[in-house]
Structure formats: C-alpha cells, structure tokens
C-alpha atoms as a PDB file:
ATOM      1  CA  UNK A   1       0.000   0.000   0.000  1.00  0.00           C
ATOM      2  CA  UNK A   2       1.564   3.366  -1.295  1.00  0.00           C
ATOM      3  CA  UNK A   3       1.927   6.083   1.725  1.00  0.00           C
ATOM      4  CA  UNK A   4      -1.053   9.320   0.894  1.00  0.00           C
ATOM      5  CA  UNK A   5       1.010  11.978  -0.972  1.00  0.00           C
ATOM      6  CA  UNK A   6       0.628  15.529   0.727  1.00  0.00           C
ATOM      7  CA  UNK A   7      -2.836  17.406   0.322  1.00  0.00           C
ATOM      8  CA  UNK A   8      -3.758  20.493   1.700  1.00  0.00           C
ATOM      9  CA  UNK A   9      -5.765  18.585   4.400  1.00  0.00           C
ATOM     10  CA  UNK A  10      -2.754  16.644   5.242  1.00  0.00           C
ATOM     11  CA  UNK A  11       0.298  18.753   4.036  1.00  0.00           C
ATOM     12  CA  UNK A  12       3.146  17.119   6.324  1.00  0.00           C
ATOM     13  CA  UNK A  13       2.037  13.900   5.341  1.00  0.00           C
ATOM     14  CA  UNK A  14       5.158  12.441   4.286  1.00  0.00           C
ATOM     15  CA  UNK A  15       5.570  10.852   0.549  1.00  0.00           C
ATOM     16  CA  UNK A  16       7.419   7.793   1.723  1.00  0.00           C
ATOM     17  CA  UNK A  17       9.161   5.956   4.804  1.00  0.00           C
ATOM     18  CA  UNK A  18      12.265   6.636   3.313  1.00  0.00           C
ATOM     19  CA  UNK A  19      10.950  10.377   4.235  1.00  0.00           C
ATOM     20  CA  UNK A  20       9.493   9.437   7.146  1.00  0.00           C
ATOM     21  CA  UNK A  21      12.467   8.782   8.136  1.00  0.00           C
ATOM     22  CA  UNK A  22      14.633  11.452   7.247  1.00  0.00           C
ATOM     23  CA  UNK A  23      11.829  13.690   9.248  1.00  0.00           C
ATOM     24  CA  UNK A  24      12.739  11.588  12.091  1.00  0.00           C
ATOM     25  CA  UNK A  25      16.855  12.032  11.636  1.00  0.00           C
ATOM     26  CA  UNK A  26      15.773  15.819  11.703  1.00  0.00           C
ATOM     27  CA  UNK A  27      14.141  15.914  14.678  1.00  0.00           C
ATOM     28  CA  UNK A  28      17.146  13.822  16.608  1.00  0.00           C
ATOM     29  CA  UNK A  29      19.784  16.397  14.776  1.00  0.00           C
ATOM     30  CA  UNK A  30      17.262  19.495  16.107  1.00  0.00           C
ATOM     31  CA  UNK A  31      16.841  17.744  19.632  1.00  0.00           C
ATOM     32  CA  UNK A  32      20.957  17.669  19.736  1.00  0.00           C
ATOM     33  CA  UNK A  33      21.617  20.786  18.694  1.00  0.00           C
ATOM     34  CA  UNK A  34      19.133  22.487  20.576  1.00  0.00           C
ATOM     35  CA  UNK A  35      18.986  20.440  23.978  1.00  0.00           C
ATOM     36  CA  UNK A  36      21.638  19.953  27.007  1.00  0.00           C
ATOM     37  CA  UNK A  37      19.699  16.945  28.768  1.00  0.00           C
ATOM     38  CA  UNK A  38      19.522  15.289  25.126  1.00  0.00           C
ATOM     39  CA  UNK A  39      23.406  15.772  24.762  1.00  0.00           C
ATOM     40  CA  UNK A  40      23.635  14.287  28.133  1.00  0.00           C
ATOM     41  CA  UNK A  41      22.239  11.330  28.054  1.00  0.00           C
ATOM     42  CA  UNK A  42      23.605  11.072  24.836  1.00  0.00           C
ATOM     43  CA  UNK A  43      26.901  11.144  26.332  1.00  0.00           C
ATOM     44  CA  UNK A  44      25.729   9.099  28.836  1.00  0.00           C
ATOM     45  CA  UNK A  45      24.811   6.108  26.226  1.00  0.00           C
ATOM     46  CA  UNK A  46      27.922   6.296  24.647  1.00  0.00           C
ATOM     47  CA  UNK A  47      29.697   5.863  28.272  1.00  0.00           C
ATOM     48  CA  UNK A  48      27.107   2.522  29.525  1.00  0.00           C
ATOM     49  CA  UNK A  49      27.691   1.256  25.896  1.00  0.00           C
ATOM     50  CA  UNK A  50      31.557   1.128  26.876  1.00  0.00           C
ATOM     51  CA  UNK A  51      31.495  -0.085  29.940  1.00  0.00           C
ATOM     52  CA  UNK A  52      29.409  -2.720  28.968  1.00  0.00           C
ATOM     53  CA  UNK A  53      31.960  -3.645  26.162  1.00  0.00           C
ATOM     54  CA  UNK A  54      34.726  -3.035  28.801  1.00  0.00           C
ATOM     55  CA  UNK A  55      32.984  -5.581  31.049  1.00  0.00           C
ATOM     56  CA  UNK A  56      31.819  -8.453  28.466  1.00  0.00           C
ATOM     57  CA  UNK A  57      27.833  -7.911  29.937  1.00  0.00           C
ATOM     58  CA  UNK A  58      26.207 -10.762  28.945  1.00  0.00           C
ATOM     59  CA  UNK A  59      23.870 -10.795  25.585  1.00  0.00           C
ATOM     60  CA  UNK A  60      20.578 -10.478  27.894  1.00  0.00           C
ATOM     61  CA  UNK A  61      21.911  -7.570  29.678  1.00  0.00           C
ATOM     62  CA  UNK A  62      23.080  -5.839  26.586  1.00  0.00           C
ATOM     63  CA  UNK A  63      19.208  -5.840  25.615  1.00  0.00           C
ATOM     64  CA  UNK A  64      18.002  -5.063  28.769  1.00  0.00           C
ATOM     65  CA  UNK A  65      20.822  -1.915  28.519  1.00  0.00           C
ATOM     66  CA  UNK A  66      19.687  -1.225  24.944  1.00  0.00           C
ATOM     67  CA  UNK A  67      15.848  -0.922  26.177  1.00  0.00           C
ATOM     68  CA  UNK A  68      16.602   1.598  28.917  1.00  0.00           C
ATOM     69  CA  UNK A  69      18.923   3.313  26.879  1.00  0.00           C
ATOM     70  CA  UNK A  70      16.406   4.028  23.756  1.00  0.00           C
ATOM     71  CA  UNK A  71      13.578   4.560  26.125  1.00  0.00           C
ATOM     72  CA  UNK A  72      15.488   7.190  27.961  1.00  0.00           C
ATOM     73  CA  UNK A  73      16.121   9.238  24.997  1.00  0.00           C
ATOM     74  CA  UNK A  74      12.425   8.630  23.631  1.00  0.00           C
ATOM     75  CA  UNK A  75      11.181  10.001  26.900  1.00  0.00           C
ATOM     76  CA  UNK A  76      13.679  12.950  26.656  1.00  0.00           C
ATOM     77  CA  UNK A  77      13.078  13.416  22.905  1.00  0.00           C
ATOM     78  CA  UNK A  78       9.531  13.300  23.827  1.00  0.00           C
ATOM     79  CA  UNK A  79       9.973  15.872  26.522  1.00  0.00           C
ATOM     80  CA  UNK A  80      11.378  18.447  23.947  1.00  0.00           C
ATOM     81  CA  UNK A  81       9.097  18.113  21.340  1.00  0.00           C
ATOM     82  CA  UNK A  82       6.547  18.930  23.964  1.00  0.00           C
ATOM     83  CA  UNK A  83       8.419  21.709  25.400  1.00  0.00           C
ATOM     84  CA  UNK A  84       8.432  23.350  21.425  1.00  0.00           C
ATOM     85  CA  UNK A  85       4.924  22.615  21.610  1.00  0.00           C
ATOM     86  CA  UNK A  86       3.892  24.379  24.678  1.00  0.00           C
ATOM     87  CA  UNK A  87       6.403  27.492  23.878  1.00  0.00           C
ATOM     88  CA  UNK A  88       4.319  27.703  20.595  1.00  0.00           C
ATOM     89  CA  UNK A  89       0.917  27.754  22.383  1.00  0.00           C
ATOM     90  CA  UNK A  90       1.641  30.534  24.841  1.00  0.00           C
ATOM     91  CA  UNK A  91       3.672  32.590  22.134  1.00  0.00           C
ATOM     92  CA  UNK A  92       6.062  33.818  24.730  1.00  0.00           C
ATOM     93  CA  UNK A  93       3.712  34.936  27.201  1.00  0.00           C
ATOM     94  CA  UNK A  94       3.899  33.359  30.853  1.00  0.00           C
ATOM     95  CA  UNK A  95       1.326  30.524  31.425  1.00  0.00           C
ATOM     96  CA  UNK A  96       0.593  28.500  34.324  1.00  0.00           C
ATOM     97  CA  UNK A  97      -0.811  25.926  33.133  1.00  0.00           C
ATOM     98  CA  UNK A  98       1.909  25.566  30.635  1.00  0.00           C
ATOM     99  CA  UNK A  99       4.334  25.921  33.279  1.00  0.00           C
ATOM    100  CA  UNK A 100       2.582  22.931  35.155  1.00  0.00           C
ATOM    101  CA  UNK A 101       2.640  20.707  31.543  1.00  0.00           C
ATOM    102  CA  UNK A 102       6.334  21.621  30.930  1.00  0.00           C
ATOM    103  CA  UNK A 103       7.285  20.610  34.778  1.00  0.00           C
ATOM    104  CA  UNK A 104       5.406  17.280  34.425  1.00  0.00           C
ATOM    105  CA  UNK A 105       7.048  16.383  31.325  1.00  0.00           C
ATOM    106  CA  UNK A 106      10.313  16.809  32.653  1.00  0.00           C
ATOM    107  CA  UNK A 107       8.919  15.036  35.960  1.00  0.00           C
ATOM    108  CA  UNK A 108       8.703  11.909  33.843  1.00  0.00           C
ATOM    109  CA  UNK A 109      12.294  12.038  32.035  1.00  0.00           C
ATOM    110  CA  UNK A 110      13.233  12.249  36.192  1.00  0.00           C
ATOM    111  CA  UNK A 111      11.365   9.124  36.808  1.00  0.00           C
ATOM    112  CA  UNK A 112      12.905   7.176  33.651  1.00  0.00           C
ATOM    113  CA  UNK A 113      15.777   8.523  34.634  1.00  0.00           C
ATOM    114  CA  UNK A 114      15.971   7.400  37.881  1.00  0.00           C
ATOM    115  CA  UNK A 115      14.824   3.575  36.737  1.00  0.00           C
ATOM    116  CA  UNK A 116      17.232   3.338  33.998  1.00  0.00           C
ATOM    117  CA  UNK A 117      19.807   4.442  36.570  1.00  0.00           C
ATOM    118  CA  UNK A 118      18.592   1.791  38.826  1.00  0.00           C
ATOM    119  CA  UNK A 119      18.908  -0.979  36.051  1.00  0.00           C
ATOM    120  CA  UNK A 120      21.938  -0.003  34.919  1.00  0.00           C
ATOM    121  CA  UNK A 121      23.598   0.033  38.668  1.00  0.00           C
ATOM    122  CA  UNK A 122      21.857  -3.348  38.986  1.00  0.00           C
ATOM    123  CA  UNK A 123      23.596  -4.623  35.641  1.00  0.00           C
ATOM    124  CA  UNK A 124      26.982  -3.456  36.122  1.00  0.00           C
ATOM    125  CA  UNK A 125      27.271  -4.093  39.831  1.00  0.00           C
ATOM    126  CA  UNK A 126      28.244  -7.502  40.293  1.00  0.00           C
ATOM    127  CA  UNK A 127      31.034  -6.736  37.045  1.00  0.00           C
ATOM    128  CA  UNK A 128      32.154  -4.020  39.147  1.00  0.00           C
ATOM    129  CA  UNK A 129      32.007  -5.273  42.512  1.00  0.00           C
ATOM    130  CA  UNK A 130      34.492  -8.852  41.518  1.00  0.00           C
ATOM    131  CA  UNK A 131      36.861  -6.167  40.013  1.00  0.00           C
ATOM    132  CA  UNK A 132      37.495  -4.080  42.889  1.00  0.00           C
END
C-alpha cells in the first residue's frame, strides 16, 4: 500500500518511509543541537555502551541496557518536542498551566531517569564489585 502523498488537508504527510524517516533524523539532529539533557544522556549512552563492552555484559543484559537506553532518549526526545509545543501555544507569554505541563514532562524524564539508573547500577554491579 503506497503512503497518501501531501494534500492540503494533510500537508506534512510524508511521501514515503524513506521520508518518514529522514523527518525523524531531523528531529534527533534538532533535539541535539538544541537540547543539554539530550546531549547528556547522549553522552551518557555512549559511556554505559563502553562499559558494557569493557565488562563483556552478557547478551541479555546488553538488551536489557539497549531498552533503557532508547527509552530514555524517547522520553527525553519526547519531553522536547513537547516543550516546542507548549512554547508555541503561549507565544512567549507566561502561562501557568503551561508551566505545570512543561514541569510534568520533565517530571517523567526524572522518573525514567531514575529507573534506567537503577537498572543499569543493577547490571553493572556484580562486574564491578568482583573487580574491585
């Protein structure tokens, strides 16, 4: 089934998943350009990803590591795009409400945070605990 081309009803639909996808490779470029906490945890993959290579983590753990890892950034890249959204809808002008949606996005990238820190410490532990 061929993807709807653009109408002026639906003018971001995208032409093709090949396009689809380069939307999406925006959108991660933007989100690092634009965003500290997205660089972070960026940074932050890259460092679990050697460690776990440092350590030999076992194949389950590696997936388990790859889950938290891509859900953390979805959450954060989430976050953003919902941050952009809000800062549109109040055009500059303060909001409370807007204020309260912005602090419980960033309430849930805390949560994630916090349990993909927990799995992580729970993963690398015992590695790091017969090493030292």
């Amino acid at each position: 089934m061929k993807a709807p081309t653009p109408t002026p009803q639906h003018p971001f639909k995208s032409r093709s998943f090949l396009h689809s996808l380069g939307y999406a490779i925006n959108g991660l470029v933007a989100a690092f350009k634009t965003e500290r906490n997205f660089r972070a945890h960026m940074a932050i993959m890259v460092a679990v990803m050697l460690i776990g290579a440092f350590l030999q983590v076992k194949p389950i753990e590696w997936a388990l590591l790859i889950m938290c890892m891509t859900l953390m950034v979805a959450v954060e890249t989430l976050n953003t795009a919902l941050e952009y959204l809000v800062d549109l809808w109040v055009d500059g002008v303060y909001n409370e409400k807007a204020k309260l949606v912005k602090d419980i996005a960033a309430g849930a990238c805390l949560v994630t945070a916090i349990g993909v820190a927990i799995s992580g410490g729970l993963i690398f532990w015992p590695y790091l605990q017969n090493r030292f």
